[in-house]
N, C-alpha and C. Protein backbone atom coordinates (compact mmCIF):
# COMPACT_ATOMS: atom_id res chain seq x y z
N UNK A 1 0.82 -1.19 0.00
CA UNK A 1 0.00 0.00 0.00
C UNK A 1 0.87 1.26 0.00
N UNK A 2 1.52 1.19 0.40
CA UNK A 2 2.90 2.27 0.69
C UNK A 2 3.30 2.85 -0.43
N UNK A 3 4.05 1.08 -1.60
CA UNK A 3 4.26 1.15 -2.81
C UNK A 3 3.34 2.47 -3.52
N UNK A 4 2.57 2.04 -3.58
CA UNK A 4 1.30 2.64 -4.43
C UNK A 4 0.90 4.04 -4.20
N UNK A 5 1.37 4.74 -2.71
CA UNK A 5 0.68 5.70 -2.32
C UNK A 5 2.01 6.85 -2.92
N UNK A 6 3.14 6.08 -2.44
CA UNK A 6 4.86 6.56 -3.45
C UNK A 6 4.18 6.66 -4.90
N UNK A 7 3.61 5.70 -5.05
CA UNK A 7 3.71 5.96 -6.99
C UNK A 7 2.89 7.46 -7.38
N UNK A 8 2.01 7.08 -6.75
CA UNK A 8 0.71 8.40 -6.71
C UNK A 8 1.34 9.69 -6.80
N UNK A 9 1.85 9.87 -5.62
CA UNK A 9 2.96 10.98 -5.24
C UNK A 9 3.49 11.33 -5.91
N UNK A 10 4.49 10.43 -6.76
CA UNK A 10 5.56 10.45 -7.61
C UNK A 10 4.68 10.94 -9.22
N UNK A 11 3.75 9.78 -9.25
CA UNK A 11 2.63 10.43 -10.55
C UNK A 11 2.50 11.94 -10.32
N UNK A 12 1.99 12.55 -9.54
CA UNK A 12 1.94 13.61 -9.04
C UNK A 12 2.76 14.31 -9.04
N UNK A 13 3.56 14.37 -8.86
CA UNK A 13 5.11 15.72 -9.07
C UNK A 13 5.23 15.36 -10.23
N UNK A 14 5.64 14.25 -11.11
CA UNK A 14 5.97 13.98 -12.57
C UNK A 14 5.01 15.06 -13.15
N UNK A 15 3.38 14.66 -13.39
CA UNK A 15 2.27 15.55 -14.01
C UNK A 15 3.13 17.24 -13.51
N UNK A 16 2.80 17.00 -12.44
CA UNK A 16 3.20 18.96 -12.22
C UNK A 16 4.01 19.28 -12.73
N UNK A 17 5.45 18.65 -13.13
CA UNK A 17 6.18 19.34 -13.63
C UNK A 17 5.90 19.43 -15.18
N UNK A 18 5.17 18.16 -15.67
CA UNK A 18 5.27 18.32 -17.27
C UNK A 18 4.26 19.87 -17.39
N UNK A 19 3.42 19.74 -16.73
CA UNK A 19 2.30 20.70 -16.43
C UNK A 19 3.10 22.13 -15.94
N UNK A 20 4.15 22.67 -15.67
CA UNK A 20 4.59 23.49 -14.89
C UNK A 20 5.53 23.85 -16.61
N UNK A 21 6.16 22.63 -16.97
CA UNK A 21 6.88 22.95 -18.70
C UNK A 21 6.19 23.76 -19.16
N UNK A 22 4.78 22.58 -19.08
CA UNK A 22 3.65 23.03 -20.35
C UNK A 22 3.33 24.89 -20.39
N UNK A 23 3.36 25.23 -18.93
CA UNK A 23 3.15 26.47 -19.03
C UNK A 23 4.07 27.64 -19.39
N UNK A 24 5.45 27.19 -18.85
CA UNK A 24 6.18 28.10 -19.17
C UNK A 24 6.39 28.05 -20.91
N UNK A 25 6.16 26.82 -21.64
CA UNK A 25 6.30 26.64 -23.15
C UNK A 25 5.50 27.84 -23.70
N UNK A 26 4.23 27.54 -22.72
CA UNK A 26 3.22 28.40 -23.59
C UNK A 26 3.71 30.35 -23.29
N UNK A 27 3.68 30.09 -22.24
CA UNK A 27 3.82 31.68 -21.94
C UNK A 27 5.22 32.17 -23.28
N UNK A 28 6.52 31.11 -23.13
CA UNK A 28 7.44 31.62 -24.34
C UNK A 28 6.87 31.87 -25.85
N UNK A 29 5.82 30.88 -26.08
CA UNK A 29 5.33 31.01 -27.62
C UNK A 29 3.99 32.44 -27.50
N UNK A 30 3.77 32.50 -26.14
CA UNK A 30 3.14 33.51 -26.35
C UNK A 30 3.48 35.01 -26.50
N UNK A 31 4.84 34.89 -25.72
CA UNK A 31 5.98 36.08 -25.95
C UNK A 31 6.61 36.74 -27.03
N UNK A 32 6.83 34.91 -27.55
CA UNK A 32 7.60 35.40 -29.03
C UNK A 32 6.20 35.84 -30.11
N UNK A 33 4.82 35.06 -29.91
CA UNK A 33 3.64 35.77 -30.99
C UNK A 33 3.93 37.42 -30.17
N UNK A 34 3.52 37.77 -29.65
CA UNK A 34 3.72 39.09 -29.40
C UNK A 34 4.60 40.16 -29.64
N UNK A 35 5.56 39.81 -29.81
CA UNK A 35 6.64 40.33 -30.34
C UNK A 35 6.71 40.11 -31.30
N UNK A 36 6.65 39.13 -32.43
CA UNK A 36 6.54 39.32 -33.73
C UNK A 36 5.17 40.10 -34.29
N UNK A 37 3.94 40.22 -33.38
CA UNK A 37 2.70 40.71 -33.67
C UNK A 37 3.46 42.15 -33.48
N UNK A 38 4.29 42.67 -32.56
CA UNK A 38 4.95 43.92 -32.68
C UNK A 38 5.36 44.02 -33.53
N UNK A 39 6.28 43.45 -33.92
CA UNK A 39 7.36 44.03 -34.55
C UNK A 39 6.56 44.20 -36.67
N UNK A 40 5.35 43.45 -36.75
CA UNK A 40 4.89 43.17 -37.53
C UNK A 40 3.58 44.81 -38.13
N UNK A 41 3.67 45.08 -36.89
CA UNK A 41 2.92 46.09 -36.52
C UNK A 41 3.89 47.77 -36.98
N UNK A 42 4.89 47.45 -36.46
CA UNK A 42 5.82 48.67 -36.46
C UNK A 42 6.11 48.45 -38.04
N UNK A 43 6.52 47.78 -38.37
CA UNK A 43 7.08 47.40 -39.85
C UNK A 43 5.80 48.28 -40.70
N UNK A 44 4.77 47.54 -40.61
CA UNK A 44 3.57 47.84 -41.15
C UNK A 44 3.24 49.48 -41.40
N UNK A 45 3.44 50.05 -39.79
CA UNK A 45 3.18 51.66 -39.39
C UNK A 45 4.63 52.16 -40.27
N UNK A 46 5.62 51.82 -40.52
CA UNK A 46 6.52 52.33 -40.69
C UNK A 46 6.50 52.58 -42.85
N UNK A 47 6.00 50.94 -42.89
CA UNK A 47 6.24 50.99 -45.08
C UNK A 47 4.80 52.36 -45.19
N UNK A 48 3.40 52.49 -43.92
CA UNK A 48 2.03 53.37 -44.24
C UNK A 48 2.81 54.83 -44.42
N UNK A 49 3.87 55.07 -42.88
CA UNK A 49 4.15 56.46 -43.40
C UNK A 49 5.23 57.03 -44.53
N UNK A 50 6.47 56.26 -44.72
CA UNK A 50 6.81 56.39 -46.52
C UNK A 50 5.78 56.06 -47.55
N UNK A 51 4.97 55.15 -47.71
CA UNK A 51 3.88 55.54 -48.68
C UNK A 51 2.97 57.08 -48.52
N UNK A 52 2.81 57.01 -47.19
CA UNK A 52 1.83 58.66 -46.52
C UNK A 52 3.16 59.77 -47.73
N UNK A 53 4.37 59.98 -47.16
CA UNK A 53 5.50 60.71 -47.40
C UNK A 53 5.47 60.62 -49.09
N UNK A 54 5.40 59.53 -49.55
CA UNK A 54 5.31 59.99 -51.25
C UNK A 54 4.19 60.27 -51.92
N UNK A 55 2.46 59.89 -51.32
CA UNK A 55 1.76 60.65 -51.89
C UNK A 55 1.58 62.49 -51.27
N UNK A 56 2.00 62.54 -50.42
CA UNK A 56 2.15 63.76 -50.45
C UNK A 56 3.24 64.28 -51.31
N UNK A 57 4.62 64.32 -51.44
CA UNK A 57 5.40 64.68 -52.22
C UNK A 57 4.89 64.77 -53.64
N UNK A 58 4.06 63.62 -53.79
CA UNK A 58 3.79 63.62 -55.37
C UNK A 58 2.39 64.71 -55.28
N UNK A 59 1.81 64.87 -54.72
CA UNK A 59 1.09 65.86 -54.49
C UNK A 59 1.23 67.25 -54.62
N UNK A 60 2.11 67.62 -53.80
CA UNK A 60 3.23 69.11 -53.55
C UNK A 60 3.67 69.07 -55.35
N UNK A 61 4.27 68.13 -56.24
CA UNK A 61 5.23 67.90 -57.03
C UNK A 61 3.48 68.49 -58.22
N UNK A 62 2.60 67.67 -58.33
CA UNK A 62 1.43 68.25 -58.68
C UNK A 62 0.90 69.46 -59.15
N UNK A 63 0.69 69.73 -57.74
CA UNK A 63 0.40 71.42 -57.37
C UNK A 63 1.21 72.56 -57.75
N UNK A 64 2.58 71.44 -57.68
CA UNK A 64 3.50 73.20 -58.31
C UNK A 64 3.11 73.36 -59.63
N UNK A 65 3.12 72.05 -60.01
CA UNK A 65 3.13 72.05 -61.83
C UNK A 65 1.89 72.27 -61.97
N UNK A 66 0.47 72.53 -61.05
CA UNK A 66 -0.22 73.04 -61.69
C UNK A 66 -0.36 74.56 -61.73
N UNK A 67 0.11 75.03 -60.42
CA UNK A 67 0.29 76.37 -60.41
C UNK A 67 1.13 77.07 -61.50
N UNK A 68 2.04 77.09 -61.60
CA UNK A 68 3.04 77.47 -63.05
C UNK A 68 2.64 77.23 -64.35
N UNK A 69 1.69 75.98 -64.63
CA UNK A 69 0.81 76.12 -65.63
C UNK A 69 -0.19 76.91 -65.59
N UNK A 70 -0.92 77.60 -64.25
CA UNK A 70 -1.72 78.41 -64.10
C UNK A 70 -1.61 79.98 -64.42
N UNK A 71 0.06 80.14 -64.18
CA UNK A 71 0.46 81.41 -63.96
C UNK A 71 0.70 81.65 -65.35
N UNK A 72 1.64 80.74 -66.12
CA UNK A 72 1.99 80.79 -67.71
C UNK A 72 0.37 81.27 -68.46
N UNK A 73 -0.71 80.47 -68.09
CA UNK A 73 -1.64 81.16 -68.99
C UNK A 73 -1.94 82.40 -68.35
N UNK A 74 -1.91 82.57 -67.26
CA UNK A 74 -2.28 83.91 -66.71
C UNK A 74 -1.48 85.07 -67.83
N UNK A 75 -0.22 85.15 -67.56
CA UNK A 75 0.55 85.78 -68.31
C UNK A 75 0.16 86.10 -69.84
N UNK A 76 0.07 84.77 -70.71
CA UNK A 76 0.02 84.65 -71.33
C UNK A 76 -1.58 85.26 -71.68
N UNK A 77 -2.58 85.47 -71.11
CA UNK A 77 -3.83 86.19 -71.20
C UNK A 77 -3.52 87.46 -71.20
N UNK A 78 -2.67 88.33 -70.06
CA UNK A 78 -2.58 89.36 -70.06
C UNK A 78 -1.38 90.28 -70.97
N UNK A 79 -0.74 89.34 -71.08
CA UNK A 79 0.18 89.61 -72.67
C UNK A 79 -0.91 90.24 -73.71
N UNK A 80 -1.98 89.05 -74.42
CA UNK A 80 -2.40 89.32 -74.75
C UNK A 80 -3.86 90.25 -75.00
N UNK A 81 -3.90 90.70 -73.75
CA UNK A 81 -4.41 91.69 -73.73
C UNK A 81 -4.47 92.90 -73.96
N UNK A 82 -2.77 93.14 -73.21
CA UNK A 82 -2.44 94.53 -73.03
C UNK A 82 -1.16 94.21 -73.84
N UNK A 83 -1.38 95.26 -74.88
CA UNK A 83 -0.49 95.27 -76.79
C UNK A 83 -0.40 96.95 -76.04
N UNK A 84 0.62 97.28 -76.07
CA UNK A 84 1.51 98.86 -76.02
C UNK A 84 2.25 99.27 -77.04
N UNK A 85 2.15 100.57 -77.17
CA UNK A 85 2.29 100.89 -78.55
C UNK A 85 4.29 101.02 -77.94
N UNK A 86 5.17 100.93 -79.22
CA UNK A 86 6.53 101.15 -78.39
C UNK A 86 7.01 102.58 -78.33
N UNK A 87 6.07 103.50 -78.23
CA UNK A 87 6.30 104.89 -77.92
C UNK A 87 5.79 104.86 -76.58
N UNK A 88 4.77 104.33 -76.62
CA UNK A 88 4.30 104.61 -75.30
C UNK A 88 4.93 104.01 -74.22
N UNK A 89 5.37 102.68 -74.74
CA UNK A 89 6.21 101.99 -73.98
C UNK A 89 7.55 102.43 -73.45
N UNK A 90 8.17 103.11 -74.28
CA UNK A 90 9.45 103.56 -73.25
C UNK A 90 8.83 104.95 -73.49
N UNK A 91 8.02 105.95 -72.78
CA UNK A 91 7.83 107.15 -72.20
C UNK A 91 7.50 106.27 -71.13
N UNK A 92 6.57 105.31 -70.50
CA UNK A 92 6.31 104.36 -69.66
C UNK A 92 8.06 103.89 -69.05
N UNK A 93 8.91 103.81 -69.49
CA UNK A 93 10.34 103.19 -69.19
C UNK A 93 10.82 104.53 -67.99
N UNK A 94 10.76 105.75 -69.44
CA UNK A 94 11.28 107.18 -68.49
C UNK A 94 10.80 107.06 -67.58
N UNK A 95 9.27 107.14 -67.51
CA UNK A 95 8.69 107.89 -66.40
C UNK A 95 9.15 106.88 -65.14
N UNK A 96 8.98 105.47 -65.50
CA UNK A 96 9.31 104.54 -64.30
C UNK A 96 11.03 105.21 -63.75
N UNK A 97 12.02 105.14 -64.93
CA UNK A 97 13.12 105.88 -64.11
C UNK A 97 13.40 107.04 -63.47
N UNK A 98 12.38 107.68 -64.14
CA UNK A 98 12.64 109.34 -63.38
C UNK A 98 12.31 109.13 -62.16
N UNK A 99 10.89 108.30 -61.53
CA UNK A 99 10.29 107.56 -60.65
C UNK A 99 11.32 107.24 -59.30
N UNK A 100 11.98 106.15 -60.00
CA UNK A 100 12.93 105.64 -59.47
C UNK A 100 14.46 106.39 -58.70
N UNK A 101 15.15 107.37 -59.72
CA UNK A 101 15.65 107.85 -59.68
C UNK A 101 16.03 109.57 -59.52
N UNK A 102 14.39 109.68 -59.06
CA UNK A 102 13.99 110.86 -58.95
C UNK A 102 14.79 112.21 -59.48
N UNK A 103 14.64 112.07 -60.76
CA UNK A 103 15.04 113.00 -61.76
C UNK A 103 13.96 114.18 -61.61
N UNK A 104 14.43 115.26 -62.17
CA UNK A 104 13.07 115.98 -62.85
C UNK A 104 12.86 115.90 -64.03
């Protein structure tokens, strides 16, 4: 009876410890998912904001080129608008230098 009550015992610490493995196994595989769920995460946040960083750039890159195409026709409207005769145009020259240079 003795035998038997030893084995029990012994069954008993054996289980606990496989049981005591079993847990620490799990807690490690649960460490390392977590950390790769990090690190999977950061990676992720990290390729969103260089993609964020080049549609904006290409954006900015856009906008200039549409503005300067905006301004060229601008110009190009008021070119053609305003035709000056070239007399008038440099008495327009003087007057800006006398202006400038406050001549009489």
């Amino acid at each position: 009876m003795r035998d038997v009550i030893q084995k029990i015992i012994a069954t008993e610490s054996d289980a606990k410890t496989v049981i005591d493995k079993a847990k620490a196994e799990a807690d490690r595989i649960l460490s390392d998912a977590q950390k790769k769920g990090h690190e999977m995460m950061e990676s992720a946040r990290q390729h969103a904001l260089i993609e964020a960083e080049k549609i904006v750039e290409t954006a900015v890159a856009e906008a200039e080129q549409e503005k300067q195409y905006r301004l060229s026709l601008a110009v190009a409207a008021i070119e053609n608008q305003i035709k000056l005769e070239p007399e008038f145009k440099q008495k327009a020259v003087e007057w800006v230098i006398r202006c400038v240079c406050m001549l009489p």
